[in-house]
Protein backbone atom coordinates (compact mmCIF):
# COMPACT_ATOMS: atom_id res chain seq x y z
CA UNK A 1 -74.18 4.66 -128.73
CA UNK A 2 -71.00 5.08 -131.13
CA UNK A 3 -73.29 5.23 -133.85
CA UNK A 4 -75.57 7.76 -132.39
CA UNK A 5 -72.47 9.91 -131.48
CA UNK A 6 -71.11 9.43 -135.09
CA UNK A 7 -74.28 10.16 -136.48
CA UNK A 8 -75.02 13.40 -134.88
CA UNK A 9 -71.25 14.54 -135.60
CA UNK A 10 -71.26 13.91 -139.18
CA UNK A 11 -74.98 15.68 -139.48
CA UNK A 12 -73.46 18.48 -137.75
CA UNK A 13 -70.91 19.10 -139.91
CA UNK A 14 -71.27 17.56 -143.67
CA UNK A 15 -75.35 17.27 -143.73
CA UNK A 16 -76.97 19.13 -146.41
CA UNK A 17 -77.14 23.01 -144.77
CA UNK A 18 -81.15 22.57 -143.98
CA UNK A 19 -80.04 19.85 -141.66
CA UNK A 20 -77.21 21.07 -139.83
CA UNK A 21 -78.44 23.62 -137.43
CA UNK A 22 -80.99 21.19 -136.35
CA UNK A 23 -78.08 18.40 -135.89
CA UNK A 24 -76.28 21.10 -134.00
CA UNK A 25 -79.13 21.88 -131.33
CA UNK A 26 -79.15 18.21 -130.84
CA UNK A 27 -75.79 18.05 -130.90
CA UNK A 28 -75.33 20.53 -128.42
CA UNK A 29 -78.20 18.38 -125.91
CA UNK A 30 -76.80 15.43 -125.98
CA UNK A 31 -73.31 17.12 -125.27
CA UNK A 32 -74.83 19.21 -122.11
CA UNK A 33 -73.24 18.43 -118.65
CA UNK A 34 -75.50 16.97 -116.49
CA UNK A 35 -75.16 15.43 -112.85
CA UNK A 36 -74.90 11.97 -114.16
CA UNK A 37 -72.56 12.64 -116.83
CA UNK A 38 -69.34 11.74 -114.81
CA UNK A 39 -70.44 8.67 -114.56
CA UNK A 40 -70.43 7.49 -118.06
CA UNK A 41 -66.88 6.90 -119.33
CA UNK A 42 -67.44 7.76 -122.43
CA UNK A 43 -69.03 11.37 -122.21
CA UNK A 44 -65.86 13.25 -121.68
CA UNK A 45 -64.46 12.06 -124.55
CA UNK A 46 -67.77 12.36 -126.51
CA UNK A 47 -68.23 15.87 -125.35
CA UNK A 48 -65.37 17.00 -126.08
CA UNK A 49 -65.40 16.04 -129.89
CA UNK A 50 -69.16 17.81 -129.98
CA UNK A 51 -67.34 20.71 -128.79
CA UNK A 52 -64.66 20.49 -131.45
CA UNK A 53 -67.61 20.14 -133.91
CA UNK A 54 -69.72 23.27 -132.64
CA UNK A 55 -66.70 25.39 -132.52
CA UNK A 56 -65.50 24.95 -136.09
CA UNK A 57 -69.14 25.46 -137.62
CA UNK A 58 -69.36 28.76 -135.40
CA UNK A 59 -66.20 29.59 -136.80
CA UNK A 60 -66.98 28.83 -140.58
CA UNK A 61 -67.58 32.05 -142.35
CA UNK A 62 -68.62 30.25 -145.34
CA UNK A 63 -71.56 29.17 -143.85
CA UNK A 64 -74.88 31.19 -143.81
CA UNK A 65 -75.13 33.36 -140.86
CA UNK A 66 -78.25 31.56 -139.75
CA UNK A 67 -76.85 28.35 -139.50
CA UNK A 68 -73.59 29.43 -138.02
CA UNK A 69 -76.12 31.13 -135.25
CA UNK A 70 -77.36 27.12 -134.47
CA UNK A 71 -73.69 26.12 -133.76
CA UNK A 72 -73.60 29.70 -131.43
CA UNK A 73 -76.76 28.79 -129.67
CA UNK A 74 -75.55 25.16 -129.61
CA UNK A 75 -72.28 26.26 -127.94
CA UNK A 76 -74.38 28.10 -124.90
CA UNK A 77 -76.51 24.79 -124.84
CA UNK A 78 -73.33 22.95 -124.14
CA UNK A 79 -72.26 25.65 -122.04
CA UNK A 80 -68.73 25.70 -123.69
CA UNK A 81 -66.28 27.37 -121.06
């Protein structure tokens, strides 16, 4: 799974721009709380780096304003408190 997790993190955030919203939706899924996600050690950890990642591409006003929407959406996905 570390490869999966690196994988969608890097797409998320260096992929070429036509990529990156998409990487961010799926980002964004695969970081959603779900019953079963306390127990897997490693969500917590992973989650919180997705976070990190959807954050700072919401907050990058260099990007276009349609992708930075995709890290937006991503972050209700996630349901980022």
């Amino acid at each position: 799974m570390p490869g999966l997790v690196d994988g969608l993190v890097d797409a998320s955030a260096r992929a070429a721009h036509e990529v990156r919203p998409f990487a961010a939706l799926a980002l964004a899924l695969a970081a959603e709380e779900r019953e079963q996600s306390g127990s897997v050690p490693a969500f917590q950890p992973f989650r919180a780096r997705a976070l990190e990642t959807l954050r700072t591409g919401a907050e990058d006003d260099r990007l276009d304003p349609g992708i930075r929407g995709a890290y937006l959406v991503g972050l209700g996905i996630a349901r980022d408190r």
